[in-house]
Protein backbone atom coordinates (compact mmCIF):
# COMPACT_ATOMS: atom_id res chain seq x y z
CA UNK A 1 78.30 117.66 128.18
CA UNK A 2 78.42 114.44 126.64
CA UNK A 3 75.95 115.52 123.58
CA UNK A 4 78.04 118.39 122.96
CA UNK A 5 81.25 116.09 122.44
CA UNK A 6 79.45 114.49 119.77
CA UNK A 7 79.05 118.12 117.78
CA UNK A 8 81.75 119.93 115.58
CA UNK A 9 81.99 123.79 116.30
CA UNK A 10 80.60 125.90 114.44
CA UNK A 11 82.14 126.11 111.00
CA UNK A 12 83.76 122.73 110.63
CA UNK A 13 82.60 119.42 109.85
CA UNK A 14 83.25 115.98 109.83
CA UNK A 15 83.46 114.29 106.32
CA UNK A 16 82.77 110.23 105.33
CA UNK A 17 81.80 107.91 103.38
CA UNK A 18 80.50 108.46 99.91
CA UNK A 19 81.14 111.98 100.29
CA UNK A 20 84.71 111.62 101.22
CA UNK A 21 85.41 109.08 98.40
CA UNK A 22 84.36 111.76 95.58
CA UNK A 23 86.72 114.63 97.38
CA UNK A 24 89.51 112.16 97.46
CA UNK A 25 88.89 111.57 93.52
CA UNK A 26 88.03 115.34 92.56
CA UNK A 27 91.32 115.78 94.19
CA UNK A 28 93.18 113.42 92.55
CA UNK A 29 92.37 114.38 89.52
CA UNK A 30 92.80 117.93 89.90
CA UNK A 31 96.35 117.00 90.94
CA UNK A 32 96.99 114.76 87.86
CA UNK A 33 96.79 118.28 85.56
CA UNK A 34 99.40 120.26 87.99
CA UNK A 35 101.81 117.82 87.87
CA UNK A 36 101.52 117.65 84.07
CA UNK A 37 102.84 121.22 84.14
CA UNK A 38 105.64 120.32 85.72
CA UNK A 39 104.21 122.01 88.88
CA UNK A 40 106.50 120.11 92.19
CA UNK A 41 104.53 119.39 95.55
CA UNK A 42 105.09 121.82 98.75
CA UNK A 43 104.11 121.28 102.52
CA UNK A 44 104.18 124.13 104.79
CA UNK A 45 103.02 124.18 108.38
CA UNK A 46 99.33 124.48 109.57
CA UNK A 47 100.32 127.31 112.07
CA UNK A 48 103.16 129.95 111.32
CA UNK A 49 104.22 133.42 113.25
CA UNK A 50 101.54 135.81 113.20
CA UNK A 51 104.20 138.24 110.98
CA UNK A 52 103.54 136.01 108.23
CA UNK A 53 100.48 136.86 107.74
CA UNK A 54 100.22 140.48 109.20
CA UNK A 55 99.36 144.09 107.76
CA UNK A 56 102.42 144.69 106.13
CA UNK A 57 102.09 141.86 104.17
CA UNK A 58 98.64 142.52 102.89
CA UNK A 59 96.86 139.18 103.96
CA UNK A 60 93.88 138.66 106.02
CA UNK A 61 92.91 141.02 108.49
CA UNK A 62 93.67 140.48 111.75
CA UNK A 63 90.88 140.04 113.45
CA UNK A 64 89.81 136.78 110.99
CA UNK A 65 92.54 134.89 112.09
CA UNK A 66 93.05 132.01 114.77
CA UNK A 67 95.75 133.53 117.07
CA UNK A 68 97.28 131.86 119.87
CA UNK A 69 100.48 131.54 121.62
CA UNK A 70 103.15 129.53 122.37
CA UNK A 71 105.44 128.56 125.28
CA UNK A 72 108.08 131.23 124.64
CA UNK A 73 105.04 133.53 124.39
CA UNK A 74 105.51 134.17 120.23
CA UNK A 75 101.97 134.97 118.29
CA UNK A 76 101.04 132.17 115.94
CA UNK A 77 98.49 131.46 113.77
CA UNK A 78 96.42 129.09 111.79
CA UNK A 79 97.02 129.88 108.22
CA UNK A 80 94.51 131.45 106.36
CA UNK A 81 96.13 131.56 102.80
CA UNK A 82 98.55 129.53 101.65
CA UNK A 83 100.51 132.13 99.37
CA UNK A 84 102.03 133.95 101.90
CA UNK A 85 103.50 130.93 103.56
CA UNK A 86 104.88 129.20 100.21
CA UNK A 87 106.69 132.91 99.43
CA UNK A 88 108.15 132.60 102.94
CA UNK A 89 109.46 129.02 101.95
CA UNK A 90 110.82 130.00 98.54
CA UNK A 91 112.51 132.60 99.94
CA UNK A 92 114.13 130.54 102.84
CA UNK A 93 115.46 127.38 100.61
CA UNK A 94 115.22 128.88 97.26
CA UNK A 95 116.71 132.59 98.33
CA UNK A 96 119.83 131.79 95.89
CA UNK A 97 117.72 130.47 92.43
CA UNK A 98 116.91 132.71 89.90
CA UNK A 99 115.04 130.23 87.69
CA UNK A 100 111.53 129.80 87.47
CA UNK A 101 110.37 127.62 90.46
CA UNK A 102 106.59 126.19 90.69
CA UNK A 103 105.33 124.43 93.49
CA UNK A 104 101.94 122.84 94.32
CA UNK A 105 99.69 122.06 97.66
CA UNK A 106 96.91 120.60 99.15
CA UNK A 107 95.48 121.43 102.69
CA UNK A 108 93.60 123.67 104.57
CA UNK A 109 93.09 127.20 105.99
CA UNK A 110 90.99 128.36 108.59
CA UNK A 111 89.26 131.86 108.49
CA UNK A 112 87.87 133.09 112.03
CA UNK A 113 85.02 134.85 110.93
CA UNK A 114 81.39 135.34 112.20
CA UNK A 115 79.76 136.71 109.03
CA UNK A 116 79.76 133.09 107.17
CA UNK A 117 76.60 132.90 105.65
CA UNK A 118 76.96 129.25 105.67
CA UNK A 119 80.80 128.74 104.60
CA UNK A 120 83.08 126.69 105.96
CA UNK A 121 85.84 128.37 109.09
CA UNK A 122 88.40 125.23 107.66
CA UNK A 123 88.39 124.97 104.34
CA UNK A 124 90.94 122.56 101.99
CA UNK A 125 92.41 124.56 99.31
CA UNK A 126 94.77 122.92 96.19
CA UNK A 127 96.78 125.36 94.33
CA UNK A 128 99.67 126.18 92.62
CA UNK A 129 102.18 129.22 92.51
CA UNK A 130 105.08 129.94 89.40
CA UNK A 131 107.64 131.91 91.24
CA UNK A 132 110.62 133.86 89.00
CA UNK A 133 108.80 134.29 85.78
CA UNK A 134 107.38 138.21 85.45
CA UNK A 135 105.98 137.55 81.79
CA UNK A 136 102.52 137.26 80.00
CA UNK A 137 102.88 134.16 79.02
CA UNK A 138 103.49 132.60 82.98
CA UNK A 139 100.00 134.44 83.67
CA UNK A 140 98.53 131.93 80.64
CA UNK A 141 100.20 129.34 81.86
CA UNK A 142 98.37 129.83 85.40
CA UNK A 143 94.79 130.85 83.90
CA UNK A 144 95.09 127.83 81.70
CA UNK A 145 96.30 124.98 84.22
CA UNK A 146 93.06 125.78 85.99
CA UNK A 147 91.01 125.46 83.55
CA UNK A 148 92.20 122.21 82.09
CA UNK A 149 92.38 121.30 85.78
CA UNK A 150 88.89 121.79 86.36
CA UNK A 151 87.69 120.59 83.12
CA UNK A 152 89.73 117.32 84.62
CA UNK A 153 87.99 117.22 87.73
CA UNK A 154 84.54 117.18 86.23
CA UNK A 155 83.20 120.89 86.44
CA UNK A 156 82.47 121.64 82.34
CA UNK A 157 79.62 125.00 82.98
CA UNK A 158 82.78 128.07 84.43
CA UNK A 159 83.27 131.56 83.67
CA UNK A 160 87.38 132.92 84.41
CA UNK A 161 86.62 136.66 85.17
CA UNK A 162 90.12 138.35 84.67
CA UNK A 163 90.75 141.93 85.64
CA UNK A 164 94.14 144.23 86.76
CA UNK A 165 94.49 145.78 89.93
CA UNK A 166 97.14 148.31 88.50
CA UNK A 167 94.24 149.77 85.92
CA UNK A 168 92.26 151.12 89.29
CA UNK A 169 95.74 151.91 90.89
CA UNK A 170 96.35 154.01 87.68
CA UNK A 171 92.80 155.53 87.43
CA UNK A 172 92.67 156.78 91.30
CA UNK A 173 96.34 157.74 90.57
CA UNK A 174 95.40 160.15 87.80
CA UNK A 175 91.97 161.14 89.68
CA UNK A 176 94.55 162.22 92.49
CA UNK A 177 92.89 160.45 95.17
CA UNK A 178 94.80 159.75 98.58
CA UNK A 179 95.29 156.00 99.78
CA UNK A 180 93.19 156.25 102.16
CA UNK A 181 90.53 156.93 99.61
CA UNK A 182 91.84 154.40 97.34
CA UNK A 183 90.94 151.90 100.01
CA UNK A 184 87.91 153.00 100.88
CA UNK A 185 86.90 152.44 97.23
CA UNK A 186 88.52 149.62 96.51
CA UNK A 187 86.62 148.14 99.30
CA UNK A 188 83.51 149.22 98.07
CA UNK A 189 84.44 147.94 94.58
CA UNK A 190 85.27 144.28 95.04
CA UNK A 191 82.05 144.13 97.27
CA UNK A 192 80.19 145.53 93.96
CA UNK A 193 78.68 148.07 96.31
CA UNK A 194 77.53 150.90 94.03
CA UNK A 195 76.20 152.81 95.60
CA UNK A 196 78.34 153.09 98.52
CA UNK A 197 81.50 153.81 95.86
CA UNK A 198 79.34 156.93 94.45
CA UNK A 199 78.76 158.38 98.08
CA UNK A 200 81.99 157.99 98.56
CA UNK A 201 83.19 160.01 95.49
CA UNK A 202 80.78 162.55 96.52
CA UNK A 203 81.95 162.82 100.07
CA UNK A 204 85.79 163.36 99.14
CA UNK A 205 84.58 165.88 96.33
CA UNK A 206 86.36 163.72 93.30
CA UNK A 207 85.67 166.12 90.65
CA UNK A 208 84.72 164.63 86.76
CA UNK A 209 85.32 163.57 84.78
CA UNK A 210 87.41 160.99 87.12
CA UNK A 211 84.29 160.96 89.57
CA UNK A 212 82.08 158.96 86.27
CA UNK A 213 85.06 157.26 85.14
CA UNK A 214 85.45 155.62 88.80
CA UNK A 215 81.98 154.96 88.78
CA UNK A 216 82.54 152.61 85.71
CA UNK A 217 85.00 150.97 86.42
CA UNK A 218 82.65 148.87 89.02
CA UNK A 219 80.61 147.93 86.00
CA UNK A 220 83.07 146.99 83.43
CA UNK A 221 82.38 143.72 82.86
CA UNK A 222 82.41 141.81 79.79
CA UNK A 223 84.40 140.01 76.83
CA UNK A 224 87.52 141.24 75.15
CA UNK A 225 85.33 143.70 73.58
CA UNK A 226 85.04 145.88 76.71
CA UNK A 227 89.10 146.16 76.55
CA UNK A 228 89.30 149.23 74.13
CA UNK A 229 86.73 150.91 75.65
CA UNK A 230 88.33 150.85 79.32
CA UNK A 231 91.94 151.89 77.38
CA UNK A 232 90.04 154.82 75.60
CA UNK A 233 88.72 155.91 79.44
CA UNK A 234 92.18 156.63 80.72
CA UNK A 235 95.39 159.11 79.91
CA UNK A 236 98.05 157.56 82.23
CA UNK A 237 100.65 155.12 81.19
CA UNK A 238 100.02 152.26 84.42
CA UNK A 239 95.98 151.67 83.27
CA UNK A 240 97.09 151.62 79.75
CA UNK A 241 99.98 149.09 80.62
CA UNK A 242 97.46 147.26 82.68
CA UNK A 243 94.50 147.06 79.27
CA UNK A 244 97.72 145.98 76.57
CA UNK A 245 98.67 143.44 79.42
CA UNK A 246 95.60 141.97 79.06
CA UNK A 247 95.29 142.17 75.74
CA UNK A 248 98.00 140.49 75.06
CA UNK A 249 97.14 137.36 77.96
CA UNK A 250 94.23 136.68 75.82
CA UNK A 251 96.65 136.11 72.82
CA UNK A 252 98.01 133.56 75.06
CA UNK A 253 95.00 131.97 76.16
CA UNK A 254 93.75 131.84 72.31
CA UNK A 255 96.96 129.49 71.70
CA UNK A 256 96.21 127.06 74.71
CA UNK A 257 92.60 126.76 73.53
CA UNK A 258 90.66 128.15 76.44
CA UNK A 259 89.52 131.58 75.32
CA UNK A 260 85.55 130.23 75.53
CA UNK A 261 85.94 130.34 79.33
CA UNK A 262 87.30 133.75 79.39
CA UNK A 263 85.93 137.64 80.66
CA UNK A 264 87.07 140.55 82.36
CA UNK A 265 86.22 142.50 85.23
CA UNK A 266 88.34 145.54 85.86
CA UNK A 267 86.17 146.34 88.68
CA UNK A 268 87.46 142.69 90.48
CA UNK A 269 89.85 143.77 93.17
CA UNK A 270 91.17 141.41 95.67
CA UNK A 271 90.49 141.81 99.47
CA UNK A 272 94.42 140.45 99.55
CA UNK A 273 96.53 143.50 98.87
CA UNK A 274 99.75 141.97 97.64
CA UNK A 275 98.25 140.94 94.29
CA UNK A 276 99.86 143.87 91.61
CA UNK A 277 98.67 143.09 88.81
CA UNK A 278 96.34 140.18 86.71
CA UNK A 279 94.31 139.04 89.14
CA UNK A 280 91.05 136.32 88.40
CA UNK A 281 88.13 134.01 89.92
CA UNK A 282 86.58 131.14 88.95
CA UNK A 283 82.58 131.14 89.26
CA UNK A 284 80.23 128.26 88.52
CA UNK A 285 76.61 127.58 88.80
CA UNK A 286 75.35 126.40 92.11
CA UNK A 287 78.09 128.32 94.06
CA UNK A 288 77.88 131.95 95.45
CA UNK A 289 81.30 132.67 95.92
CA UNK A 290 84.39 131.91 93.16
CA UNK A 291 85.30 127.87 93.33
CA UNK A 292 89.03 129.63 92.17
CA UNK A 293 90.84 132.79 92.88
CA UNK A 294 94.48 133.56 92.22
CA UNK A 295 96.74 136.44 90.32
CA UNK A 296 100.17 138.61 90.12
CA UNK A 297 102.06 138.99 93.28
CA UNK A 298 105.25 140.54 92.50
CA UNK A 299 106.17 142.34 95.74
CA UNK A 300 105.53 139.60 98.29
CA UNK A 301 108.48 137.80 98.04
CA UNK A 302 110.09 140.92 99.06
CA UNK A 303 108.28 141.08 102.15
CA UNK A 304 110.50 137.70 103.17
CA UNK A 305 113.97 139.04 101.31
CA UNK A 306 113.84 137.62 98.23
CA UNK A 307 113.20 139.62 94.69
CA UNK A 308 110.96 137.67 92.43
CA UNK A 309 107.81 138.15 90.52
CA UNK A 310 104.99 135.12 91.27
CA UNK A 311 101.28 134.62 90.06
CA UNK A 312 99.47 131.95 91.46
CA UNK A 313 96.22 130.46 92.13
CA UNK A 314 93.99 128.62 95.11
CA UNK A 315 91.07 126.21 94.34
CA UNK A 316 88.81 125.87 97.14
CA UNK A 317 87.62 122.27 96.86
CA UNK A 318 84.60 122.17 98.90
CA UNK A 319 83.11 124.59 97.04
CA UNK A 320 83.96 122.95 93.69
CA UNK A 321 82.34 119.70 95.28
CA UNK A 322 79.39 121.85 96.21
CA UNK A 323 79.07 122.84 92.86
CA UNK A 324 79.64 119.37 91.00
CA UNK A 325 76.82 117.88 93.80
CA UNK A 326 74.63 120.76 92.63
CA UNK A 327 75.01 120.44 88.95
CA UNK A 328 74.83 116.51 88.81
CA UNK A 329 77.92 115.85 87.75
CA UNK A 330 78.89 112.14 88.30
CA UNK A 331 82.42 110.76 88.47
CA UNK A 332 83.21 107.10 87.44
CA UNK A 333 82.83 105.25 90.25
CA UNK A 334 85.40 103.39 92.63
CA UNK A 335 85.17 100.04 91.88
CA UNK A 336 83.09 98.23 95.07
CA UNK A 337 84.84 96.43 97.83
CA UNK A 338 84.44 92.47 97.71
CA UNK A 339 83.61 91.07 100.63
CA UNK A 340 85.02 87.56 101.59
CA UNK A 341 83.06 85.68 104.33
CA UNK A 342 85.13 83.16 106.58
CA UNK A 343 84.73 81.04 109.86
CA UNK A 344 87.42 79.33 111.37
CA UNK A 345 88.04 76.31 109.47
CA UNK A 346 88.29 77.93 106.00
CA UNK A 347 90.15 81.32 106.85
CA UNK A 348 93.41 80.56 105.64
CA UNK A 349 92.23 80.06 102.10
CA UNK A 350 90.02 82.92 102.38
CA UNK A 351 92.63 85.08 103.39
CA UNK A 352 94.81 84.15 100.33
CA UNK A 353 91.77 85.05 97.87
CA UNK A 354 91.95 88.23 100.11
CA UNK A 355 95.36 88.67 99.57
CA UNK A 356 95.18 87.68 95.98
CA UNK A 357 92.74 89.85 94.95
CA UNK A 358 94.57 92.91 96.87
CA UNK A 359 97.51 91.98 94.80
CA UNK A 360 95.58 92.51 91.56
CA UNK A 361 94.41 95.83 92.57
CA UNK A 362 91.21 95.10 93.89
CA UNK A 363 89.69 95.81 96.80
CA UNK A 364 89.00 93.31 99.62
CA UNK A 365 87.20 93.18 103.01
CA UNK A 366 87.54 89.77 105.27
CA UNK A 367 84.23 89.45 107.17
CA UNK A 368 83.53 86.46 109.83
CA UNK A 369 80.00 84.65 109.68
CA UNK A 370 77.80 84.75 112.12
């Protein structure tokens, strides 16, 4: 029993030292570039009611979450997202407001899952979400604040993968699938599982030319130049709203300097279904998974009675640690502690060098001698 105390579960960790010093930096600075846009801080509560984050509102699935209960027997749980919970705040205090609202966070979310592969159950996440603007140019504004925010925080080698989650809506629209179809493929779609989407397609008898068409759309991937090919692969007026929407974010992202970090996916769909329409990830070298993920969630708000379009983002900083450790990035070091030796007859005048030298910004550590 008593070795076991010593052990984290499964999932978590404990985090020191030199280690912690360079997450409370990487931090810091990613921080310094949201609050340069103007972006205001937010706290919201580890746990909420399990409503918050339940089916209807499209977050994670029930059976990753932490659920327990409290005295007057209510279902709560340990937040696994943080975008459902700041739309549940903006909509409580900021019900009334109908301008543009941005808010920022730091702090973590816990995922109760068994298929890990190694990541984290607790994981600290920084973000930021622009709440009451529905245009093009608050999607820019997003995309761009994390890349200048990363750029800050030392990560130079990323690729921001855009895509549109109303292009497939629009495409399995027009192929006349059901939504229980459109799920099943959408699933198999964001997990880039190929061949699983074309068995699929075969099994519900999607005829062609939508049955090819679906097929590509899990392997469009590229620069802007794969735009006007996935606009010349569809007849409906949502995809086609979806391609000139992007079209014309890249415009934007030209004009804040960025568009060397930029490519789209329209086969990236989100495992969150509230995101409707630009949606994005981050990925880096070193790191499996996307350091950043974020998009358009205009219903959501909704969901907690309030009307207002919001697109967001999440940076999830242990993996953008992970990949600064793995691509040798160093930070500028903290400057080191002095350490002040005393005995009993001199400590008062050590102490005021202590003190002195704390004054002046510097770090100071009294130690007794031996």
């Amino acid at each position: 029993m008593g070795k076991q105390l010593l052990h984290t579960p499964e999932g978590v960790r404990d985090i020191y030292g030199e280690e912690y010093t360079i997450k409370l930096e990487v931090e810091t600075r990613l921080h310094e570039k949201i609050r340069l846009f103007g972006y205001e801080e937010i706290q919201t509560p580890t746990f909420e009611f399990f409503d918050v984050f339940s089916k209807e509102i499209g977050t994670t699935p029930s059976r990753e979450l932490y659920k327990f209960f409290d005295k007057d027997n209510n279902t709560l749980v340990l937040r696994p997202d943080f975008t459902p919970s700041i739309a549940r705040c903006a909509a409580k205090y900021f019900g009334e407001k109908n301008v543009p609202l941005r808010f920022s966070y730091l702090g973590s979310t816990f995922t109760n899952t068994s298929d890990l592969q190694g990541k984290l159950k607790e994981s600290t996440q920084m973000g930021a979400e622009l709440i009451g603007d529905d245009s093009v140019e608050a999607d820019g504004e997003i995309i761009s604040l994390v890349i200048f925010s990363l750029l800050h925080g030392g990560l130079k080698r990323f690729q921001v993968t855009i895509g549109e989650v109303e292009y497939f809506k629009g495409l399995c629209e027009e192929a006349g699938l059901d939504e229980e179809t459109e799920l099943d493929l959408r699933a198999c779609i964001s997990g880039k599982n190929y061949f699983a989407a074309q068995e699929l397609l075969q099994e519900r008898a999607v005829a062609e030319p939508y049955h090819s068409r679906l097929l590509k759309v899990a392997d469009m991937f590229g620069d802007m130049c794969s735009l006007p090919e996935a606009k010349a692969m569809v007849n409906n007026p949502r995809s086609l709203k979806a391609v000139e929407r992007l079209e014309r974010l890249y415009e934007v992202l030209k004009a804040y300097g960025v568009a060397e970090y930029i490519s789209f996916d329209l086969g990236m769909l989100s495992k969150y279904k509230y995101y409707t329409g630009v949606i994005f990830k981050v990925y880096t070298y070193g790191v499996g998974d996307a350091v950043v993920k974020g998009g358009r969630y205009d219903g959501l708000l909704r969901q907690f009675g309030k009307e207002a379009p919001a697109v967001g983002f999440c940076m999830v900083i242990d993996s953008i640690l992970e990949a600064l450790s793995r691509q040798r990035v160093k930070l500028p070091q903290q400057e080191s502690v002095q350490i002040i030796s005393y005995n009993s007859d001199n400590f008062p005048e050590k102490l005021a060098e202590a003190q002195r030298l704390r004054a002046e910004g510097h770090a100071a550590v009294l130690s007794a001698q031996s």
